[in-house]
PDB file of N, CA and C in Angstrom:
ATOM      1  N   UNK A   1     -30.827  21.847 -47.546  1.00  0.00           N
ATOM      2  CA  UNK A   1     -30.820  22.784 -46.452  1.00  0.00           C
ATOM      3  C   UNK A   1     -29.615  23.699 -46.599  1.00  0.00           C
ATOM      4  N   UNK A   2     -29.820  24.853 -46.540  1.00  0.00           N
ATOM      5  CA  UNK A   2     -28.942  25.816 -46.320  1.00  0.00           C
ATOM      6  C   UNK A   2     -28.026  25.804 -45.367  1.00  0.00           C
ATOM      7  N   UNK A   3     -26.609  26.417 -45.454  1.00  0.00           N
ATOM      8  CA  UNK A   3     -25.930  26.707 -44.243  1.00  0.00           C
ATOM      9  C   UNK A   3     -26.448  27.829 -43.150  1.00  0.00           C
ATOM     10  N   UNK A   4     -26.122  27.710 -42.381  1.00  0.00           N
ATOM     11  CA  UNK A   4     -26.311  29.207 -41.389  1.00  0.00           C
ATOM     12  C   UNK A   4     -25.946  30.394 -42.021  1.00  0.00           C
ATOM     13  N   UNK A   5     -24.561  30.391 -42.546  1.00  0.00           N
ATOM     14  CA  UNK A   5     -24.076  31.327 -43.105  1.00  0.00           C
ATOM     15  C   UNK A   5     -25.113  32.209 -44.164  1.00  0.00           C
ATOM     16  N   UNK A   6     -25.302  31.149 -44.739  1.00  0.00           N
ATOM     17  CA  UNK A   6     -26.001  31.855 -45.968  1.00  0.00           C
ATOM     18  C   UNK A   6     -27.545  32.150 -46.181  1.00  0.00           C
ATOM     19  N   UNK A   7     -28.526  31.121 -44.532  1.00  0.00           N
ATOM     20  CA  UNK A   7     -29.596  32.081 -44.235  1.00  0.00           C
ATOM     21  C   UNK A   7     -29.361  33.106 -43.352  1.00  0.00           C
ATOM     22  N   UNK A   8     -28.239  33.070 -43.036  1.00  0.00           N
ATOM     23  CA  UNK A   8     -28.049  34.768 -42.317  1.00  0.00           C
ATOM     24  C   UNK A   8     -27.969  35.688 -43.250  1.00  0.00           C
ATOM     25  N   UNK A   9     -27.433  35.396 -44.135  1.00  0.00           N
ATOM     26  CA  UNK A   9     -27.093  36.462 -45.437  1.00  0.00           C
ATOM     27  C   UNK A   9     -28.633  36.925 -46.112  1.00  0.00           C
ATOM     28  N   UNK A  10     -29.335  35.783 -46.263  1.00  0.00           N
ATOM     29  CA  UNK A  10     -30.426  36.090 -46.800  1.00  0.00           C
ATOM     30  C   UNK A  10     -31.441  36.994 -45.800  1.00  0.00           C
ATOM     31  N   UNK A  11     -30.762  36.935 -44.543  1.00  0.00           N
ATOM     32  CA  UNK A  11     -31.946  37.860 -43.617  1.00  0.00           C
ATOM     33  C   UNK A  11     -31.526  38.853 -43.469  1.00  0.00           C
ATOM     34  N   UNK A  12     -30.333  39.224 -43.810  1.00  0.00           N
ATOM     35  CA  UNK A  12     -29.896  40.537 -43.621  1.00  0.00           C
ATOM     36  C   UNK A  12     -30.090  41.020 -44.951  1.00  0.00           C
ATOM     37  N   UNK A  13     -30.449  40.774 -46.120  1.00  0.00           N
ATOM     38  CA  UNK A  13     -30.033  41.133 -47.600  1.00  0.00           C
ATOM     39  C   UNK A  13     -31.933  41.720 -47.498  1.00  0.00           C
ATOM     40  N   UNK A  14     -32.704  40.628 -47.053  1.00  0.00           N
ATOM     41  CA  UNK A  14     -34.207  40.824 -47.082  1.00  0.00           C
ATOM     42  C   UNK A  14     -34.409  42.080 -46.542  1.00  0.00           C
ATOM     43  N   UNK A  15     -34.277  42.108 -44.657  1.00  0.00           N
ATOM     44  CA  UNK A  15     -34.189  43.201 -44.255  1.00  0.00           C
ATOM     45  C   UNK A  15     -33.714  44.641 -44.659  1.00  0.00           C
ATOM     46  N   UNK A  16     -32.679  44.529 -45.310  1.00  0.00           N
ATOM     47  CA  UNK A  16     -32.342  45.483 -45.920  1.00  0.00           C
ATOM     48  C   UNK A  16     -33.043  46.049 -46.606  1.00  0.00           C
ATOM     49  N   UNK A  17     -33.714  45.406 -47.841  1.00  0.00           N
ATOM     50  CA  UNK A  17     -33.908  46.011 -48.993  1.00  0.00           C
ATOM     51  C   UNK A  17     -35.498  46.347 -48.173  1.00  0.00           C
ATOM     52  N   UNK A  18     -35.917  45.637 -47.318  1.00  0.00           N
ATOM     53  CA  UNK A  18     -37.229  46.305 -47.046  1.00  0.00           C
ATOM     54  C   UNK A  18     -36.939  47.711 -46.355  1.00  0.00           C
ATOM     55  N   UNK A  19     -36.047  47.829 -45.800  1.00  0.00           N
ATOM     56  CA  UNK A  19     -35.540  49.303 -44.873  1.00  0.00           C
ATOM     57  C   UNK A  19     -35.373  50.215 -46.072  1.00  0.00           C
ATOM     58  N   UNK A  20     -34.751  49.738 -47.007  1.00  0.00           N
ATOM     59  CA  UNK A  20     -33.901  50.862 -47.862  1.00  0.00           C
ATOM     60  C   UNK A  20     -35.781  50.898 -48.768  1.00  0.00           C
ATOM     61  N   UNK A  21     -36.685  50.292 -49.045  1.00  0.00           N
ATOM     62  CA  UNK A  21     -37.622  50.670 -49.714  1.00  0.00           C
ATOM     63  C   UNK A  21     -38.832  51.349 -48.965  1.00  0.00           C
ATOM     64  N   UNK A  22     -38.736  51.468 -47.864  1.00  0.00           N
ATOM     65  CA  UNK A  22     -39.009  52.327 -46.615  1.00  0.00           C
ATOM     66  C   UNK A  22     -38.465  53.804 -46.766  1.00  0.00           C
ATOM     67  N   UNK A  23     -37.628  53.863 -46.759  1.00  0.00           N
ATOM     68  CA  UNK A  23     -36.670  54.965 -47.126  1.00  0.00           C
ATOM     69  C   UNK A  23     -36.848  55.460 -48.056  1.00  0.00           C
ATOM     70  N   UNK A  24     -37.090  54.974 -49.091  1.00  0.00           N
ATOM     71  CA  UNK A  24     -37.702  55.587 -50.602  1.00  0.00           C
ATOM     72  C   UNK A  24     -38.524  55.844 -50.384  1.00  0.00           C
ATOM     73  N   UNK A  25     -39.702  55.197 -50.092  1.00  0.00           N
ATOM     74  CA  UNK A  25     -41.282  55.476 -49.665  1.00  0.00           C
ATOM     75  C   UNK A  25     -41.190  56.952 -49.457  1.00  0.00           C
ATOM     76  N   UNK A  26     -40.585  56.925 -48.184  1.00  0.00           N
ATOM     77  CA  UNK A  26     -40.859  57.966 -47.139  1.00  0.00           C
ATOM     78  C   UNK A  26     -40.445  58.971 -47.873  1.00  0.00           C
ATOM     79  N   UNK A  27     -38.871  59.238 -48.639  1.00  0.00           N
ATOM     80  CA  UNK A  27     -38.685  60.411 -49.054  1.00  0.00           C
ATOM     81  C   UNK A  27     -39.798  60.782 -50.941  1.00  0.00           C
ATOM     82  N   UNK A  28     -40.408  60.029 -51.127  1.00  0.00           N
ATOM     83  CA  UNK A  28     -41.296  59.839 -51.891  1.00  0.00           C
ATOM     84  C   UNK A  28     -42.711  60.319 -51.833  1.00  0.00           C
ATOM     85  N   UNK A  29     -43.263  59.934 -51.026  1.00  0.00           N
ATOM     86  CA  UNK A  29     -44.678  60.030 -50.632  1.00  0.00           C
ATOM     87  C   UNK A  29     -45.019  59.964 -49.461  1.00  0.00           C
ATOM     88  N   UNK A  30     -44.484  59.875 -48.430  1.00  0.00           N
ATOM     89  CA  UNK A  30     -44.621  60.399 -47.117  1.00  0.00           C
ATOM     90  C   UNK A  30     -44.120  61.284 -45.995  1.00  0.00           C
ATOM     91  N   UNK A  31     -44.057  62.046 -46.629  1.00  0.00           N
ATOM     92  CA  UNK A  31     -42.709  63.136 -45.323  1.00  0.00           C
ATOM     93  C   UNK A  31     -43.290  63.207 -44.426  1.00  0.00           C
ATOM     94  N   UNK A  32     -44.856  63.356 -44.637  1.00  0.00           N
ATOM     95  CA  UNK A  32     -45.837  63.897 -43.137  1.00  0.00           C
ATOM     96  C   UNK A  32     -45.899  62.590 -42.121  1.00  0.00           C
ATOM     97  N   UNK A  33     -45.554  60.932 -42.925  1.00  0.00           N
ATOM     98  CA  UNK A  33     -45.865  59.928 -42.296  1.00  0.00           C
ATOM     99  C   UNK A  33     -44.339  59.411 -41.414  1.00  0.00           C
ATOM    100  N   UNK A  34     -43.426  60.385 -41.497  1.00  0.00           N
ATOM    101  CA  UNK A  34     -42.298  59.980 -41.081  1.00  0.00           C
ATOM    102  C   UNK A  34     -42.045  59.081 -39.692  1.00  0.00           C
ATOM    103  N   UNK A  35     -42.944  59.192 -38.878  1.00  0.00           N
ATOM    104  CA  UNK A  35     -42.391  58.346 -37.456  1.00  0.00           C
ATOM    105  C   UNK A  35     -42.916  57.120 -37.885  1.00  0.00           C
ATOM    106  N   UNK A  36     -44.436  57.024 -38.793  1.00  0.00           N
ATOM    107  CA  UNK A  36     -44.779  55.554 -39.272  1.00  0.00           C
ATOM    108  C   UNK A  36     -43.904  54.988 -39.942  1.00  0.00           C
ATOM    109  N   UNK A  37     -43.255  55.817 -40.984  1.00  0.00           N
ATOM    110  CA  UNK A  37     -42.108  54.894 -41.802  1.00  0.00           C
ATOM    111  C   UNK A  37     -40.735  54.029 -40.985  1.00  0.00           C
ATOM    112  N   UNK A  38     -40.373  55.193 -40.158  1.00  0.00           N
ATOM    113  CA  UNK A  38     -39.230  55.061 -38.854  1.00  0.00           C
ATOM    114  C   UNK A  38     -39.704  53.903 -38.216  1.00  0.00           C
ATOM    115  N   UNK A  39     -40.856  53.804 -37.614  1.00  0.00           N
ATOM    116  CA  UNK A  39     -41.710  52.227 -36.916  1.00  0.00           C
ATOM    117  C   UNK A  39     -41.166  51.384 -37.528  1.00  0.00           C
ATOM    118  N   UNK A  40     -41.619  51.254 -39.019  1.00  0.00           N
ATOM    119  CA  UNK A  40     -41.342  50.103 -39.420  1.00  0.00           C
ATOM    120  C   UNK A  40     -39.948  49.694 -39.776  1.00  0.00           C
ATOM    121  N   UNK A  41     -38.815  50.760 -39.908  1.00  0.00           N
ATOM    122  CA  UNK A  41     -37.472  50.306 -40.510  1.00  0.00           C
ATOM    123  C   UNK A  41     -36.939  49.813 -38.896  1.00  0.00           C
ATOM    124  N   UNK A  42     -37.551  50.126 -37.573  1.00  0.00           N
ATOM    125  CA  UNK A  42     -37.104  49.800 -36.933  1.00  0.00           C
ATOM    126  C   UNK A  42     -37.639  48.541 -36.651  1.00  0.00           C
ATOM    127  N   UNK A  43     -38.633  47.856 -36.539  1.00  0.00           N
ATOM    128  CA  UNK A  43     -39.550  46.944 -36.272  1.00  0.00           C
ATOM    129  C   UNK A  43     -38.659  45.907 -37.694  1.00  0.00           C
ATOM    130  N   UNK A  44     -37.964  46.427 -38.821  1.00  0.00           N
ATOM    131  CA  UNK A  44     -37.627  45.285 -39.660  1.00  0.00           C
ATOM    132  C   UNK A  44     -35.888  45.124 -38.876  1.00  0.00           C
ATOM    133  N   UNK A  45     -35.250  46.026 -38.353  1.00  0.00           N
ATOM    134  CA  UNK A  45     -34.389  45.928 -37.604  1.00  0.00           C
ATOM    135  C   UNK A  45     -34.451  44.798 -36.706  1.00  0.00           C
ATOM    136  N   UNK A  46     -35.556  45.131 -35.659  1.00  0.00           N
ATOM    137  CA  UNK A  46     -35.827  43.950 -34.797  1.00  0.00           C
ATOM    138  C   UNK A  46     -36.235  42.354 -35.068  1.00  0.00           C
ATOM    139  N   UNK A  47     -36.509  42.635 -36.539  1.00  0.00           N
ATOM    140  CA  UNK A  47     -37.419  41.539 -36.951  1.00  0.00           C
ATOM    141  C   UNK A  47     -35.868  40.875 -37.185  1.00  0.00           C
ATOM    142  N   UNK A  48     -34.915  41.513 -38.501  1.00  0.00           N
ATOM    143  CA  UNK A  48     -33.478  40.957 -38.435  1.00  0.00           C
ATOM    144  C   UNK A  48     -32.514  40.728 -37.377  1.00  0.00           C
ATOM    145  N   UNK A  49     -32.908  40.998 -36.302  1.00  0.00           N
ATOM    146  CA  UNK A  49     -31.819  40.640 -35.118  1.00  0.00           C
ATOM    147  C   UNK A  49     -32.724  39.365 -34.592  1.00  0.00           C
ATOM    148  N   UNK A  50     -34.000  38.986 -34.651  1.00  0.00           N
ATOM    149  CA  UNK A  50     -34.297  38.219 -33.757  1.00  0.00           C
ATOM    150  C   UNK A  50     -34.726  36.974 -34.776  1.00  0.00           C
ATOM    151  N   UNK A  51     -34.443  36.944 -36.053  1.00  0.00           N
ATOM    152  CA  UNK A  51     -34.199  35.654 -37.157  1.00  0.00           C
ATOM    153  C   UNK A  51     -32.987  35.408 -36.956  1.00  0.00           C
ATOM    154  N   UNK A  52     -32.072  36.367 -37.228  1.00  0.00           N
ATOM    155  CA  UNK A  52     -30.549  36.077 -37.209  1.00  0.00           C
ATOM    156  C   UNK A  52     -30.474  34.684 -35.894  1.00  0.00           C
ATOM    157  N   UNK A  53     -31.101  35.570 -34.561  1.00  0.00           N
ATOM    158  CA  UNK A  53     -30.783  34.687 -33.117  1.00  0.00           C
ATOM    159  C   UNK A  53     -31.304  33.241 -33.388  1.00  0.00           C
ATOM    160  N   UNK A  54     -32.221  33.249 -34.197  1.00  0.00           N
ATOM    161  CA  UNK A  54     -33.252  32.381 -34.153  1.00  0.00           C
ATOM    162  C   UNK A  54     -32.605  30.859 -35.225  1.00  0.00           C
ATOM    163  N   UNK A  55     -31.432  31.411 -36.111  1.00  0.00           N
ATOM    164  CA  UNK A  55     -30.738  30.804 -37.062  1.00  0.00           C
ATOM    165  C   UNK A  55     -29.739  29.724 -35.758  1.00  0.00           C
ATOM    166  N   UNK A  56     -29.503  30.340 -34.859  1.00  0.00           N
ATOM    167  CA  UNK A  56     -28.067  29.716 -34.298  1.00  0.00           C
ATOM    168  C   UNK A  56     -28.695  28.851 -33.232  1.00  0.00           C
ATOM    169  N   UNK A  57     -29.153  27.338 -33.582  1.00  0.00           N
ATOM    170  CA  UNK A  57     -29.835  26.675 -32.846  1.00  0.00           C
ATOM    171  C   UNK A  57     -28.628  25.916 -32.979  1.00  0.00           C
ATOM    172  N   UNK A  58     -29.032  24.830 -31.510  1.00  0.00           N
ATOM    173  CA  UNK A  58     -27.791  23.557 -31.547  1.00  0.00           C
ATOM    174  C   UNK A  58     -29.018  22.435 -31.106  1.00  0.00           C
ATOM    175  N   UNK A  59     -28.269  21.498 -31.881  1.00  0.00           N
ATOM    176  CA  UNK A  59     -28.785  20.135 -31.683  1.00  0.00           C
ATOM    177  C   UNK A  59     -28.383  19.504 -30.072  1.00  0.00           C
ATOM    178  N   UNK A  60     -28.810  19.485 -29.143  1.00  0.00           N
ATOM    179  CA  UNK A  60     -28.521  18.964 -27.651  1.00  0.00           C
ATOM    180  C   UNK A  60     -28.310  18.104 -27.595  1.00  0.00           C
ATOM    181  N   UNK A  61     -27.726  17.090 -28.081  1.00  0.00           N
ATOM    182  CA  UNK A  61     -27.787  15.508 -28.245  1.00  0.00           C
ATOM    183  C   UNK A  61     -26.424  14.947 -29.098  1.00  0.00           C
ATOM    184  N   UNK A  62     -26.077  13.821 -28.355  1.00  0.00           N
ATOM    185  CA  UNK A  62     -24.457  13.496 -28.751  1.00  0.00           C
ATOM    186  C   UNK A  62     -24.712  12.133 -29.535  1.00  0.00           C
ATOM    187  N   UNK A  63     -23.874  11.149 -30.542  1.00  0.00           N
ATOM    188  CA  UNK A  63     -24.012  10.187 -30.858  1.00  0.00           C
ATOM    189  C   UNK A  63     -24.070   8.816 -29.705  1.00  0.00           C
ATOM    190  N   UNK A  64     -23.536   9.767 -29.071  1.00  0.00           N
ATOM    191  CA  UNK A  64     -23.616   8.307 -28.138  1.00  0.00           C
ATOM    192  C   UNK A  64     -25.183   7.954 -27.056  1.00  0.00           C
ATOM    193  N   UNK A  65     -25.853   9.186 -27.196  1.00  0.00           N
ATOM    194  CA  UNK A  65     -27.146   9.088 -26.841  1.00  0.00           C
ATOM    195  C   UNK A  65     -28.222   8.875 -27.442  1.00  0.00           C
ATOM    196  N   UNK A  66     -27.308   7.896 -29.092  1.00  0.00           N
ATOM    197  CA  UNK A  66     -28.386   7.283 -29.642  1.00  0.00           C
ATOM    198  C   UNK A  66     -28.022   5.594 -29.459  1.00  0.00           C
ATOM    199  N   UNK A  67     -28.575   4.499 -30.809  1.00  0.00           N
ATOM    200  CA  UNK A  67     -28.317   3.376 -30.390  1.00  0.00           C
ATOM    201  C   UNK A  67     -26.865   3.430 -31.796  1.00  0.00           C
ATOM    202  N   UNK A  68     -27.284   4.220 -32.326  1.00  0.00           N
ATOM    203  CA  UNK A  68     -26.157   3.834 -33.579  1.00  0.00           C
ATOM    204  C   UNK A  68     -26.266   5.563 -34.183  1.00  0.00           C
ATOM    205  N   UNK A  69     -25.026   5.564 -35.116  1.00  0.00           N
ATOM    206  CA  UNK A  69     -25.105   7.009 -36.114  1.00  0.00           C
ATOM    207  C   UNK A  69     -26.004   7.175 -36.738  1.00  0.00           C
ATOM    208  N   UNK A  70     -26.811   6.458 -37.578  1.00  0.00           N
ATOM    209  CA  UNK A  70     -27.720   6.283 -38.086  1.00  0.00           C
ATOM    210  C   UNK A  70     -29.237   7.371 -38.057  1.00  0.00           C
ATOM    211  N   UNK A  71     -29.385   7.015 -36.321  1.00  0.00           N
ATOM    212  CA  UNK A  71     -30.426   7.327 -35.881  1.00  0.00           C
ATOM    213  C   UNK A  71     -30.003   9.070 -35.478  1.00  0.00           C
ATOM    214  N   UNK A  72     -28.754   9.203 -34.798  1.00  0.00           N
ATOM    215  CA  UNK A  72     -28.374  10.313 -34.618  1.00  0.00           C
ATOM    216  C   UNK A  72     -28.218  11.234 -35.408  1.00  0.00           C
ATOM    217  N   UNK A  73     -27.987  10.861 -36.932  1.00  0.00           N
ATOM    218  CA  UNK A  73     -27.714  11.803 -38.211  1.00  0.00           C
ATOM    219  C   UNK A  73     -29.721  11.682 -38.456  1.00  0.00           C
ATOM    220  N   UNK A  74     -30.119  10.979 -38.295  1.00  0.00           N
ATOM    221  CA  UNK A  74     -31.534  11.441 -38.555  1.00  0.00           C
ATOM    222  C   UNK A  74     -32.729  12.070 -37.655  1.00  0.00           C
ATOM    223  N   UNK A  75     -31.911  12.138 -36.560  1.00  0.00           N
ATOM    224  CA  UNK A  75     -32.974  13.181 -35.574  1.00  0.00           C
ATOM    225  C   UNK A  75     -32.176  14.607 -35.587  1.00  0.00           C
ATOM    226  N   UNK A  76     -31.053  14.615 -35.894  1.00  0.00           N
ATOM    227  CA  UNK A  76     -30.238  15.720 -35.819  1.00  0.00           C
ATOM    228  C   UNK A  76     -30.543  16.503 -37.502  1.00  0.00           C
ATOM    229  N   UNK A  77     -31.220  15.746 -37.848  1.00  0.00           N
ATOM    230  CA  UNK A  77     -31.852  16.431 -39.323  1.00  0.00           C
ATOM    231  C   UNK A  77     -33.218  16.710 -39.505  1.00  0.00           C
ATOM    232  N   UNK A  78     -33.649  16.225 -38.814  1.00  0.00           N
ATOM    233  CA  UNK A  78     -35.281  16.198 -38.529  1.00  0.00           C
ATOM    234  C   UNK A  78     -35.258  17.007 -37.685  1.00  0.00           C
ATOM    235  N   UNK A  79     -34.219  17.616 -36.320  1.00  0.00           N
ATOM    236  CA  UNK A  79     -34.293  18.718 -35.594  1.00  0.00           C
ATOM    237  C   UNK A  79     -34.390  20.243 -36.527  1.00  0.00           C
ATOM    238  N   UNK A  80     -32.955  20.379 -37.430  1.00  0.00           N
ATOM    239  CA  UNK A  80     -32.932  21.137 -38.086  1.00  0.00           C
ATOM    240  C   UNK A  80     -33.364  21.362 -38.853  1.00  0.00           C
ATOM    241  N   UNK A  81     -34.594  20.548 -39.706  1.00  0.00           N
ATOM    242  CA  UNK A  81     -35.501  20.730 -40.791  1.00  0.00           C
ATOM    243  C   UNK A  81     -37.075  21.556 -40.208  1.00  0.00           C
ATOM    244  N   UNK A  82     -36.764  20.891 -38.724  1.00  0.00           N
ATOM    245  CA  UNK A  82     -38.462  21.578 -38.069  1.00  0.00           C
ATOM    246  C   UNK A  82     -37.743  23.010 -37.678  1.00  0.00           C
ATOM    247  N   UNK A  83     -36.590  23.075 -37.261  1.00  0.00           N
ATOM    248  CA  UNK A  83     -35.914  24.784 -37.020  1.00  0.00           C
ATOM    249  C   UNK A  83     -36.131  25.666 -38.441  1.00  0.00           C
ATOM    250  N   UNK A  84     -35.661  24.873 -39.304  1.00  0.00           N
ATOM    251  CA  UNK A  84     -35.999  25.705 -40.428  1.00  0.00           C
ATOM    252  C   UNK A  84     -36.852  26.160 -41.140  1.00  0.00           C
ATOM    253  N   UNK A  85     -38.052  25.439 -40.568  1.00  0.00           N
ATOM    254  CA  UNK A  85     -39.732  25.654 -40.739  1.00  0.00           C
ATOM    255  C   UNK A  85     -40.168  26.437 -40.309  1.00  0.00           C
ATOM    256  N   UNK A  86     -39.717  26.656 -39.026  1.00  0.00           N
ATOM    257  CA  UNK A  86     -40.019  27.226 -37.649  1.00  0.00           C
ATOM    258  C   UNK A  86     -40.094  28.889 -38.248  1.00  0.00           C
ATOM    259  N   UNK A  87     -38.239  29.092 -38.689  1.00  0.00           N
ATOM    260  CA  UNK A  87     -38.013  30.388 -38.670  1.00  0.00           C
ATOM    261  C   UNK A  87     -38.541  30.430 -40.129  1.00  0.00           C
ATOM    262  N   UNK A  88     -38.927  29.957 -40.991  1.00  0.00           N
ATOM    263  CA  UNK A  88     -39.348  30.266 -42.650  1.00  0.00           C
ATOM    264  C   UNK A  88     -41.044  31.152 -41.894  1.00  0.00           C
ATOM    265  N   UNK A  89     -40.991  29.935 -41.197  1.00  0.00           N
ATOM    266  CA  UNK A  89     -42.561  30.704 -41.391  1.00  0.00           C
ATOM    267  C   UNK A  89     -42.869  32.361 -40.328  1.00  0.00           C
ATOM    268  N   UNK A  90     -42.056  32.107 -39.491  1.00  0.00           N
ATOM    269  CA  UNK A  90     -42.044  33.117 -38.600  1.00  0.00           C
ATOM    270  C   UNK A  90     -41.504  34.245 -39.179  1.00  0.00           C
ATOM    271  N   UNK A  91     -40.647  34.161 -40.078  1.00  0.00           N
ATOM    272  CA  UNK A  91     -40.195  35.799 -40.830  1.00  0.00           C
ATOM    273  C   UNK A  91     -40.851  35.472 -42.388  1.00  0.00           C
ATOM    274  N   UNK A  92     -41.844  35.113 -43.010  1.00  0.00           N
ATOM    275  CA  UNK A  92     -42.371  34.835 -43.456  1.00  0.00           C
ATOM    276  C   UNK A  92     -43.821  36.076 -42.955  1.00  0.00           C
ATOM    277  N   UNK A  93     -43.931  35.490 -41.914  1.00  0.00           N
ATOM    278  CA  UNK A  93     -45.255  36.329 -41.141  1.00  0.00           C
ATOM    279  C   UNK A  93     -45.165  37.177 -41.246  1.00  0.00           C
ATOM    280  N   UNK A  94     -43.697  38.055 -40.192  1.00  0.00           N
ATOM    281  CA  UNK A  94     -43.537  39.265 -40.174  1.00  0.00           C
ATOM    282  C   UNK A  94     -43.406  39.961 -41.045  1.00  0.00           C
ATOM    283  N   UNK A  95     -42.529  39.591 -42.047  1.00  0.00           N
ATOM    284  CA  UNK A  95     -42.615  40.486 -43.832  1.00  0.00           C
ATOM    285  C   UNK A  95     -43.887  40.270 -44.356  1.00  0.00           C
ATOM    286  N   UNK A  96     -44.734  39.569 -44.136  1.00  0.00           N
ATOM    287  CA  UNK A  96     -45.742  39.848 -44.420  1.00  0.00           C
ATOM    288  C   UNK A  96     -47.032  40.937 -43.539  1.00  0.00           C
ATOM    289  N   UNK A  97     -46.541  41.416 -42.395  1.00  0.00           N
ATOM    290  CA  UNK A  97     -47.064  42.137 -41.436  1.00  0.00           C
ATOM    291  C   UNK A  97     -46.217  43.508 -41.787  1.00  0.00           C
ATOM    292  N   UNK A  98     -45.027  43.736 -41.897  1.00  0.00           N
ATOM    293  CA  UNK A  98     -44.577  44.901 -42.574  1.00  0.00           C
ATOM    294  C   UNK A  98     -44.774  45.319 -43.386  1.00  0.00           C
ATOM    295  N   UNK A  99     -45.213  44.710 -44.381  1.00  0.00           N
ATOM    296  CA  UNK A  99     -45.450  45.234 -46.408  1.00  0.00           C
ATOM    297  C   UNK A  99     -46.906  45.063 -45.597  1.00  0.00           C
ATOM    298  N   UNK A 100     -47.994  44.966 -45.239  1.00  0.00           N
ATOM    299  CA  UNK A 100     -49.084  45.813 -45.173  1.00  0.00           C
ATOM    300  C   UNK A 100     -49.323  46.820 -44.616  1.00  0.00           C
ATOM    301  N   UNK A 101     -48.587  47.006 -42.978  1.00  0.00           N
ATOM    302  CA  UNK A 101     -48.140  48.372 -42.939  1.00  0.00           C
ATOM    303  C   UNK A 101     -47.757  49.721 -43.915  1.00  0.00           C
ATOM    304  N   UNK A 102     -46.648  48.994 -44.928  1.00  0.00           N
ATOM    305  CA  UNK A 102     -46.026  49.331 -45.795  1.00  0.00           C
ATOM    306  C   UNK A 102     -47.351  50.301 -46.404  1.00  0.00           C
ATOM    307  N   UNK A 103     -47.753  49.340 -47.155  1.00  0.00           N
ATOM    308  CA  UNK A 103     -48.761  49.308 -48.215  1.00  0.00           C
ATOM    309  C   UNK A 103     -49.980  50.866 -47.443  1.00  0.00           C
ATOM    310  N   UNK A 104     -50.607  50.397 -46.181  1.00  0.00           N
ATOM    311  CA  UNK A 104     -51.078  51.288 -45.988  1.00  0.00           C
ATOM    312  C   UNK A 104     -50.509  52.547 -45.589  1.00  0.00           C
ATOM    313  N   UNK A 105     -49.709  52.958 -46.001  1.00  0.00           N
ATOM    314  CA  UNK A 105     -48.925  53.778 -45.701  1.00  0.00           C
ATOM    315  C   UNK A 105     -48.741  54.995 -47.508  1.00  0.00           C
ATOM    316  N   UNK A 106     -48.813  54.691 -48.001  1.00  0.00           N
ATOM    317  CA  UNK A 106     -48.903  54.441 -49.459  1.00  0.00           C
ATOM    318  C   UNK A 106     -49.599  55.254 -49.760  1.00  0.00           C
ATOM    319  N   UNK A 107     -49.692  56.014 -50.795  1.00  0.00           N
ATOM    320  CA  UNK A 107     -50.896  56.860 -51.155  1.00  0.00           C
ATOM    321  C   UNK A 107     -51.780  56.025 -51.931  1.00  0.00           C
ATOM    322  N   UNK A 108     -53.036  56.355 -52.081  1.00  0.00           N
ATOM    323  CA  UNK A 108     -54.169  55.914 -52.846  1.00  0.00           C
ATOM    324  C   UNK A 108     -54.154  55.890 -54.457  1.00  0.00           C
ATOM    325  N   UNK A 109     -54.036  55.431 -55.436  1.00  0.00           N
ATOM    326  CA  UNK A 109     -54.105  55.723 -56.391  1.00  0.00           C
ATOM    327  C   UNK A 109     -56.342  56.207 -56.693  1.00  0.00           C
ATOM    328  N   UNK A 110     -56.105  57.406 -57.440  1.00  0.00           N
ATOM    329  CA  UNK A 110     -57.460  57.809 -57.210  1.00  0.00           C
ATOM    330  C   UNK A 110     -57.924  58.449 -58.667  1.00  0.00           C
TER     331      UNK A 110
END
């Protein structure tokens, strides 16, 4: 499992490069599609602020509200393994809901 640190890094590094290839797009092959391109660098904006939020979960639960450490180091890992599922698949989705946007956005090869 990753640190926080460094799936934050990876959501901001993702986001990015999908904004900045948005940006190419647009000054590329879409000038006329400009508010569609703008949608989406903003919509990957939103998508990176609300993974980022989604990274900074806390475990609610103290050792002493188990019977031993044991059990506490293993629900407190089993918490953060289903969090990390959670958000894989959820920005998972959305980059996958942006790059078809993307895509139709695109000229035709003809």
């Amino acid at each position: 499992m990753a640190s926080k640190r460094q799936i934050k890094k990876a959501i901001q590094n993702a986001c990015g490069e999908i904004a900045g290839e948005c940006i190419f797009a647009e000054s590329a092959y879409g000038e006329d599609k400009r508010e569609q391109w703008d949608s989406i660098i903003i919509d990957t904006a939103l998508l990176q602020q609300e993974a980022v939020n989604r990274v900074n979960n806390r475990f609610g639960k103290q050792v002493k509200d188990f019977a031993n450490r044991m059990e506490y180091n293993k629900a407190r890992r089993a918490f953060f393994k289903q969090c990390e599922k959670e958000l894989s698949d959820y920005f998972r989705g959305e980059v996958n809901n942006i790059a078809k946007r993307m895509n139709e956005l695109m000229p035709s090869k003809k």
